[in-house]
N, C-alpha and C. Protein backbone atom coordinates (compact mmCIF):
# COMPACT_ATOMS: atom_id res chain seq x y z
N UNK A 1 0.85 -1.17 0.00
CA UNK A 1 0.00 0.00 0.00
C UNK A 1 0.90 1.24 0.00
N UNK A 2 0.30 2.28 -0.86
CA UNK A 2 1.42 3.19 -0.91
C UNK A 2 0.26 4.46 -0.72
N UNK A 3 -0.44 4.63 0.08
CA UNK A 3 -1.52 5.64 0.06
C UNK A 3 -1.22 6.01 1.92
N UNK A 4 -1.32 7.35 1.89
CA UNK A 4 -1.28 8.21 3.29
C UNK A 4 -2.75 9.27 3.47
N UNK A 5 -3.18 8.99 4.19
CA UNK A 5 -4.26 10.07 4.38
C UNK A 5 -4.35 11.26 5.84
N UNK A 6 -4.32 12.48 5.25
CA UNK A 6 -3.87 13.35 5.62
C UNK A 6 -5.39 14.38 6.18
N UNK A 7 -5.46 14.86 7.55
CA UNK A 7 -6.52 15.62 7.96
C UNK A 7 -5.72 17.08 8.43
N UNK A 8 -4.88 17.02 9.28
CA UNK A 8 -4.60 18.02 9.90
C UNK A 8 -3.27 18.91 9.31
N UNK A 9 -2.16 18.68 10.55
CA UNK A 9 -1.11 19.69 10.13
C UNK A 9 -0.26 18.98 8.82
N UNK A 10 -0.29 17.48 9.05
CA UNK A 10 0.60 17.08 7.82
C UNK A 10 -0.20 17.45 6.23
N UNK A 11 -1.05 18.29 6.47
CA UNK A 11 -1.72 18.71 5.03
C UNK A 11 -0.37 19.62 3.68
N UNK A 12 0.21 20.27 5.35
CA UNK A 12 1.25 21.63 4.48
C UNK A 12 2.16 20.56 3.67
N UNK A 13 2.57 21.38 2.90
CA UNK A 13 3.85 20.75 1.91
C UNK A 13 5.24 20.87 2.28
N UNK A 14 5.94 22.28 2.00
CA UNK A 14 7.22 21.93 2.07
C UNK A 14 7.53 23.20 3.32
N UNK A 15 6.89 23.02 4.25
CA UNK A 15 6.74 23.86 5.30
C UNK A 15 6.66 23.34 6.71
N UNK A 16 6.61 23.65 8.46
CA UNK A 16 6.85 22.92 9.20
C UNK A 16 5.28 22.54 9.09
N UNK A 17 4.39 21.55 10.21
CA UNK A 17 5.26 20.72 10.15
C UNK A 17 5.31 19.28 9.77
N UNK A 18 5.38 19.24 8.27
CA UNK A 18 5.58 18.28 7.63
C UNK A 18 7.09 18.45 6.94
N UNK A 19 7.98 19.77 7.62
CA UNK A 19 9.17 18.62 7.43
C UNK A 19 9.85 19.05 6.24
N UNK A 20 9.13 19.35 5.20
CA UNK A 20 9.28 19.52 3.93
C UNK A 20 9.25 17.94 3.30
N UNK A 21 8.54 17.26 3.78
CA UNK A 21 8.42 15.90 3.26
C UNK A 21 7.65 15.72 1.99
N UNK A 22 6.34 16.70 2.04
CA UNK A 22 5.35 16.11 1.21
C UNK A 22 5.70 16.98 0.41
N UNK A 23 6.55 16.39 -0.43
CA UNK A 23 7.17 17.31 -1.76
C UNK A 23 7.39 15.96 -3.52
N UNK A 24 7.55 16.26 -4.12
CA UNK A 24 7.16 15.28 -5.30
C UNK A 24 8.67 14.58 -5.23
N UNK A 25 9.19 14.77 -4.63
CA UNK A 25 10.50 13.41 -4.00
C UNK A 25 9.46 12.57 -3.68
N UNK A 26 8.34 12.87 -2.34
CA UNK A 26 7.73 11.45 -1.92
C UNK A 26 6.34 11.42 -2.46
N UNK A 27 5.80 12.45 -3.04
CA UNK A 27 4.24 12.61 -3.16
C UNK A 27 4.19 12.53 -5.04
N UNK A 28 3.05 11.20 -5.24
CA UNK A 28 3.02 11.18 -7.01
C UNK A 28 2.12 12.24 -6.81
N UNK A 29 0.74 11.93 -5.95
CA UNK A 29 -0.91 12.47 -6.43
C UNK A 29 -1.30 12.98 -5.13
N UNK A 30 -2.12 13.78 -5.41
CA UNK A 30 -3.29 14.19 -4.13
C UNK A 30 -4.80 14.25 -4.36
N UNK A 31 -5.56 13.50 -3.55
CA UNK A 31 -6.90 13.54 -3.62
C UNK A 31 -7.77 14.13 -2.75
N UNK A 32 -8.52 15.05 -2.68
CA UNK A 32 -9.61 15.14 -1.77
C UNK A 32 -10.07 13.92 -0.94
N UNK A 33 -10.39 13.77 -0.16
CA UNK A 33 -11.04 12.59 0.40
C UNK A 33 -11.47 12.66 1.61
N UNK A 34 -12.40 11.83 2.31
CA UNK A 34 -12.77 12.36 3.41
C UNK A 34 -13.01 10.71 4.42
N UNK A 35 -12.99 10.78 5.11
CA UNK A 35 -13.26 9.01 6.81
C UNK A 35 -14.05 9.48 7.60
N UNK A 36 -15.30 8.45 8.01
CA UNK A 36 -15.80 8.84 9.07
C UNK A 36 -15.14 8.78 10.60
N UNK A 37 -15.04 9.89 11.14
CA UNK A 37 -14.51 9.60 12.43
C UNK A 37 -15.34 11.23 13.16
N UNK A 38 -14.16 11.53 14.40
CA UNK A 38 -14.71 12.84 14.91
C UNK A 38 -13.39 13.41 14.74
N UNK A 39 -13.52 14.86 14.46
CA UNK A 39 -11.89 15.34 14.46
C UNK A 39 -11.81 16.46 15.78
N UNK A 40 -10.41 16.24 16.54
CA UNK A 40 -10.49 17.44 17.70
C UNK A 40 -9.64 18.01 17.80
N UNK A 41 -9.52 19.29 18.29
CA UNK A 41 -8.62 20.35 18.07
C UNK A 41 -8.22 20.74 19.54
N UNK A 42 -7.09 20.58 19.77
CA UNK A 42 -6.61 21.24 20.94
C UNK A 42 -5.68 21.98 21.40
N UNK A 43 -5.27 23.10 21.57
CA UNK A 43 -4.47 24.31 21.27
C UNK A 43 -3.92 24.16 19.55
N UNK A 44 -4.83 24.29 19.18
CA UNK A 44 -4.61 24.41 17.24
C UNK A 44 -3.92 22.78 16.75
N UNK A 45 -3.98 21.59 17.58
CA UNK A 45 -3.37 20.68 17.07
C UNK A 45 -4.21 19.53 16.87
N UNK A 46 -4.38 18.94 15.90
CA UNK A 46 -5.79 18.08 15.44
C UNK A 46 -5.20 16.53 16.12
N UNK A 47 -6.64 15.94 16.32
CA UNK A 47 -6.33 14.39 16.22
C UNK A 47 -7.55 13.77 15.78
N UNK A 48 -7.73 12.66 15.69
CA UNK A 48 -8.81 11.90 14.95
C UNK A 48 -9.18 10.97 15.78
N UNK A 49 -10.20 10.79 16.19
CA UNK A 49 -11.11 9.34 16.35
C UNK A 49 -11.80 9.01 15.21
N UNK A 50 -11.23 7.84 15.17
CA UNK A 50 -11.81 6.60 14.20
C UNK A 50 -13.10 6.69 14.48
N UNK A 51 -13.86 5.99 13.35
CA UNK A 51 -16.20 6.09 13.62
C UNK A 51 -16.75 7.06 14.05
N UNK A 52 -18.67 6.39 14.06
CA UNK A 52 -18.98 7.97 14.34
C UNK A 52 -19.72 7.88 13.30
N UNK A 53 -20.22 8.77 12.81
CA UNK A 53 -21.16 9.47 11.90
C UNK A 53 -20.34 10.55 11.04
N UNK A 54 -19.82 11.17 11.95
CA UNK A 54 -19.01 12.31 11.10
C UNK A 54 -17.80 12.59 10.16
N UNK A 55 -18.12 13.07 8.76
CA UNK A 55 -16.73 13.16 8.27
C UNK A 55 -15.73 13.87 8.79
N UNK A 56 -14.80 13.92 8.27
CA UNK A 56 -13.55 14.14 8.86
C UNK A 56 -12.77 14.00 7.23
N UNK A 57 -12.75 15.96 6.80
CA UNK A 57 -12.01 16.13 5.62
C UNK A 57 -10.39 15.86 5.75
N UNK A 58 -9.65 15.52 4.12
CA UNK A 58 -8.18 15.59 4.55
C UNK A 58 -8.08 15.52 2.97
N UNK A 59 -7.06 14.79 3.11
CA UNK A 59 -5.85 14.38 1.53
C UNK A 59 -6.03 12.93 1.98
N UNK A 60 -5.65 12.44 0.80
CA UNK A 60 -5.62 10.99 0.24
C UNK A 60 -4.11 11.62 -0.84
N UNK A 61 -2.58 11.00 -0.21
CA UNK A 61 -1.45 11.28 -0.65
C UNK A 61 -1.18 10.01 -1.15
N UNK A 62 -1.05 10.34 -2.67
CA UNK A 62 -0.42 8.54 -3.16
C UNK A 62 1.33 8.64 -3.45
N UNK A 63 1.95 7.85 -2.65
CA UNK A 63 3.19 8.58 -2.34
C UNK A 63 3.61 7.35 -3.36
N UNK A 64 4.89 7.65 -3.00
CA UNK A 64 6.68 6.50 -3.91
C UNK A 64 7.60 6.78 -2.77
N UNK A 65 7.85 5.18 -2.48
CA UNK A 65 8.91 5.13 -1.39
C UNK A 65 8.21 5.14 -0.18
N UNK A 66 6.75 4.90 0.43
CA UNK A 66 6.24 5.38 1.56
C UNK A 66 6.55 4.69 2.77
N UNK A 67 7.65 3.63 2.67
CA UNK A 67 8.50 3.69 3.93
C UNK A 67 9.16 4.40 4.45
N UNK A 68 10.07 5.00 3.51
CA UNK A 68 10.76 6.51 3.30
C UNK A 68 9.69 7.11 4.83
N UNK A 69 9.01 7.99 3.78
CA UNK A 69 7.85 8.54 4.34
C UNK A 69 7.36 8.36 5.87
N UNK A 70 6.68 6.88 5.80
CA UNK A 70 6.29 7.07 7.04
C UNK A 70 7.18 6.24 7.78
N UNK A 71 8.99 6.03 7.64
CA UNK A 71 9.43 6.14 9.32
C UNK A 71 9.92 7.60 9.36
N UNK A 72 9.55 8.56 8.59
CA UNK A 72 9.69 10.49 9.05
C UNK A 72 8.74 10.62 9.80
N UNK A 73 7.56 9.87 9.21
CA UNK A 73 6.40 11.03 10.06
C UNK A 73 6.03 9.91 11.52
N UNK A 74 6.58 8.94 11.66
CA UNK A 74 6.75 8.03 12.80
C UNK A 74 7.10 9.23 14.02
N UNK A 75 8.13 9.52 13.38
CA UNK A 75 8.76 9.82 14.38
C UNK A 75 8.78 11.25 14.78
N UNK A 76 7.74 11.89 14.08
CA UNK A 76 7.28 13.49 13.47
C UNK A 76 6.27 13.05 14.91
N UNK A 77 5.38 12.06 14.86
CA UNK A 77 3.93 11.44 15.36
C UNK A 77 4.28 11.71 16.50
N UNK A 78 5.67 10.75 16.88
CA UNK A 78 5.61 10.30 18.30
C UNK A 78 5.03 8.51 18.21
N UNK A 79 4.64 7.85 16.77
CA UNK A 79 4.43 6.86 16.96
C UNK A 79 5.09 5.16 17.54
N UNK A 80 6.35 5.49 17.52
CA UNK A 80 7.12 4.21 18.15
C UNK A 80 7.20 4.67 19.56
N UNK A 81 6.60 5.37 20.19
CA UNK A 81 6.89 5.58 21.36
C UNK A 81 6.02 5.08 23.07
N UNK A 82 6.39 4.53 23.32
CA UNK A 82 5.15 4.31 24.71
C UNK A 82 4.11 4.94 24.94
N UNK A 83 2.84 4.54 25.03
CA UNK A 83 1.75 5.18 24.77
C UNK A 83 2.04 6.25 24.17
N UNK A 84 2.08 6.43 22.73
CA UNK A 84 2.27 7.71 22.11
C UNK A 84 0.74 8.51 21.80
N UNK A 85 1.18 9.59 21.23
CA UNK A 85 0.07 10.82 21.20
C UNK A 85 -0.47 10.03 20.15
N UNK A 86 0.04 9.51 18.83
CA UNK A 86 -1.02 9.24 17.60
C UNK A 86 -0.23 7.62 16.90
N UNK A 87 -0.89 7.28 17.05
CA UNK A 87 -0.96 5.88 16.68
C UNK A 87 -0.95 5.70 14.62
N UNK A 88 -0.22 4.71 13.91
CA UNK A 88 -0.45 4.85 12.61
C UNK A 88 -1.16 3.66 12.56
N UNK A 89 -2.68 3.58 11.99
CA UNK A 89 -3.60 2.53 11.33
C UNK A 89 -3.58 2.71 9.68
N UNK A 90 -4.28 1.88 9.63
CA UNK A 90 -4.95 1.59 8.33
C UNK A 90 -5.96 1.69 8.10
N UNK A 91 -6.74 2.52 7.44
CA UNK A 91 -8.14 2.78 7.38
C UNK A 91 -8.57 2.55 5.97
N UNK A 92 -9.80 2.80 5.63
CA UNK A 92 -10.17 2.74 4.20
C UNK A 92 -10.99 4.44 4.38
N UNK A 93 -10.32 4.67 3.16
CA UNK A 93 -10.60 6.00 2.40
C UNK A 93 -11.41 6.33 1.57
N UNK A 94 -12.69 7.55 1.84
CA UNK A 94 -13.63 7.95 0.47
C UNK A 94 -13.37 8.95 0.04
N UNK A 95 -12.93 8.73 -1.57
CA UNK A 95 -12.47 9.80 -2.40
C UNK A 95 -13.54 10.54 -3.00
N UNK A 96 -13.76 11.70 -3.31
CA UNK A 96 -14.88 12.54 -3.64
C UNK A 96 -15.43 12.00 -5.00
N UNK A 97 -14.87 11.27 -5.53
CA UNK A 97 -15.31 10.82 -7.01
C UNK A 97 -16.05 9.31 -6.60
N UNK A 98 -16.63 9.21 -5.19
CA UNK A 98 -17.32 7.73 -4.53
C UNK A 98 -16.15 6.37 -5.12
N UNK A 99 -15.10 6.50 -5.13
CA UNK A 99 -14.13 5.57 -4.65
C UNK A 99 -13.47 5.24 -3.42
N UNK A 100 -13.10 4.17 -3.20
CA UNK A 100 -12.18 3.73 -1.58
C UNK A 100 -11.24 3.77 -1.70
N UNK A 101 -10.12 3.94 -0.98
CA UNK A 101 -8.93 3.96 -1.30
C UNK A 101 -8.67 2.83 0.48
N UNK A 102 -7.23 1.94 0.59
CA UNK A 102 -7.35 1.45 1.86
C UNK A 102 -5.59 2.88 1.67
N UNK A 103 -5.68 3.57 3.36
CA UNK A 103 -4.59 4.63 3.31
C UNK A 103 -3.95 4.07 5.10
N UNK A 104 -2.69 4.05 4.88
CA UNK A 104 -2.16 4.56 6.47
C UNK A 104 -3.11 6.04 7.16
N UNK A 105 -2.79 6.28 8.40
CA UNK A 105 -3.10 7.21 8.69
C UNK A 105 -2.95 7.32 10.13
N UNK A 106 -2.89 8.80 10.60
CA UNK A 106 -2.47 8.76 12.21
C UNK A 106 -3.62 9.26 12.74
N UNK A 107 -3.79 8.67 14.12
CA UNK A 107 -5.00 8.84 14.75
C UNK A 107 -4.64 9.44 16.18
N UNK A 108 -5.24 9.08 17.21
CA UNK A 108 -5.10 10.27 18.81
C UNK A 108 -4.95 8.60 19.12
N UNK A 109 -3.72 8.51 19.74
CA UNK A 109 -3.78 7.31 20.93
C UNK A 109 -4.32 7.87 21.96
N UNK A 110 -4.12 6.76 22.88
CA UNK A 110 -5.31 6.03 24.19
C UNK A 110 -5.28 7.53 24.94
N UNK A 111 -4.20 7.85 25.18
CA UNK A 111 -4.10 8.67 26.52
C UNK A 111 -4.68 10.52 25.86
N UNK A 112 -4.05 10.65 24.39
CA UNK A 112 -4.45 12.20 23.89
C UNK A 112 -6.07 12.01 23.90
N UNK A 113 -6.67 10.61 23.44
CA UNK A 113 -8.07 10.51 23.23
C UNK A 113 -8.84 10.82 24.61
N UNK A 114 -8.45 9.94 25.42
CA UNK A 114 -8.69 9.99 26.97
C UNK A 114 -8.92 11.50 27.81
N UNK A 115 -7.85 12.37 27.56
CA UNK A 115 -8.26 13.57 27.77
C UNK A 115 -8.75 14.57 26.96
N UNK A 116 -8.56 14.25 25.91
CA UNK A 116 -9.20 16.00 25.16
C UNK A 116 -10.42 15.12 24.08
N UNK A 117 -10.75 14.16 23.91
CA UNK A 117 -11.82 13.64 23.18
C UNK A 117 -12.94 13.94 23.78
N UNK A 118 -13.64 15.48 23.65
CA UNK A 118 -14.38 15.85 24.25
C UNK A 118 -15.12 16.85 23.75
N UNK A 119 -16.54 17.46 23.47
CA UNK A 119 -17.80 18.11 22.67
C UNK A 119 -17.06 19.32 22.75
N UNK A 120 -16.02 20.17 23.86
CA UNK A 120 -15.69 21.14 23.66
C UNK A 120 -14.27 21.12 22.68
N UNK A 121 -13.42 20.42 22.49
CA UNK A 121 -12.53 20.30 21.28
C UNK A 121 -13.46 20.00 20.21
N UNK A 122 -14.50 19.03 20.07
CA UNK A 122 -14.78 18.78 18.99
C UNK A 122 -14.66 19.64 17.55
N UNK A 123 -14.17 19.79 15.98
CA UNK A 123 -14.82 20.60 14.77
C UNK A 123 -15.92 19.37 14.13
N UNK A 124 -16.83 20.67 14.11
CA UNK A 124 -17.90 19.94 14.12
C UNK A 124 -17.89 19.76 12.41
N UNK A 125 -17.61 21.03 11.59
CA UNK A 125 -17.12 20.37 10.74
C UNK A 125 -16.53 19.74 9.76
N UNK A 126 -15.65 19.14 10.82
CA UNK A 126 -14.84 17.80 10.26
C UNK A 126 -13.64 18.48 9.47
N UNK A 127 -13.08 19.74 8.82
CA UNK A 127 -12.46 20.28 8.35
C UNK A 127 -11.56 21.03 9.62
N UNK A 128 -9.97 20.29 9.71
CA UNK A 128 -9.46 21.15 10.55
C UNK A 128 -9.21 22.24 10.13
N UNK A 129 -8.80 22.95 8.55
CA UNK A 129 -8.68 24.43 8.12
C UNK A 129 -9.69 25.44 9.04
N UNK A 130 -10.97 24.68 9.31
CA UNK A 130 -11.92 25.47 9.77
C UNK A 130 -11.59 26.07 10.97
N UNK A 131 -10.67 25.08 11.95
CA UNK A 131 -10.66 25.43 13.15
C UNK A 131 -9.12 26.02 13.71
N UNK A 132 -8.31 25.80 12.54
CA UNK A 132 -6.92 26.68 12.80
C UNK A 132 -7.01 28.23 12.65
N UNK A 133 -6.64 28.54 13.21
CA UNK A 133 -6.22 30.31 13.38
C UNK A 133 -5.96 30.79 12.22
């Protein structure tokens, strides 16, 4: 699988903080696309719960090399780390043209979910652009 799906800060391109990663070294395509989950914002920094009812806009990134890729944003995440802040799954992806895509993607582990997964972080909707400064 060579597909990344993107909601929050890793949206930017060659700016922090993605790093300057998502640049056409690692990125072929970009799609609109959107997952049901809830998205939450907490001092301007997004995370995702999986399900739900609600979309939850982003990118659908069809990368080259996306090992490359994601041991950067591993470690961008915090994901190899003991209970880390965002966990990398595998989800399946809806592209605006009613296709699936199956994409990696980072979500809010146990403990970020645990405290701020809550109606007052919530964007309701589902677009973090909406809720950044």
């Amino acid at each position: 699988m060579e597909n990344l799906f993107v909601y929050g800060m890793l949206l930017f391109e060659n700016e922090e903080p993605s790093h300057g990663i998502n640049t056409e070294k690692y990125i072929l395509d970009v799609e609109s696309a959107w997952i049901k989950g809830d998205l939450y914002v907490v001092e301007g920094f997004p995370f995702l719960v999986l399900g739900g009812e609600n979309k939850v806009k982003g990118k659908l990134l069809k990368c080259k090399d996306i090992d490359v890729l994601l041991a950067r944003y591993d470690i961008i995440e915090g994901a190899n780390q003991p209970d880390p802040f965002f966990e990398r799954e595998v989800i399946q992806v809806n592209l605006e043209d009613g296709g699936k895509e199956k994409a990696y993607c980072y979500v809010g582990g146990r403990s970020l979910c645990e405290c701020f997964a809550k109606d007052e972080y919530l964007v309701e909707s589902g677009n973090w652009l909406d809720a950044s400064p």
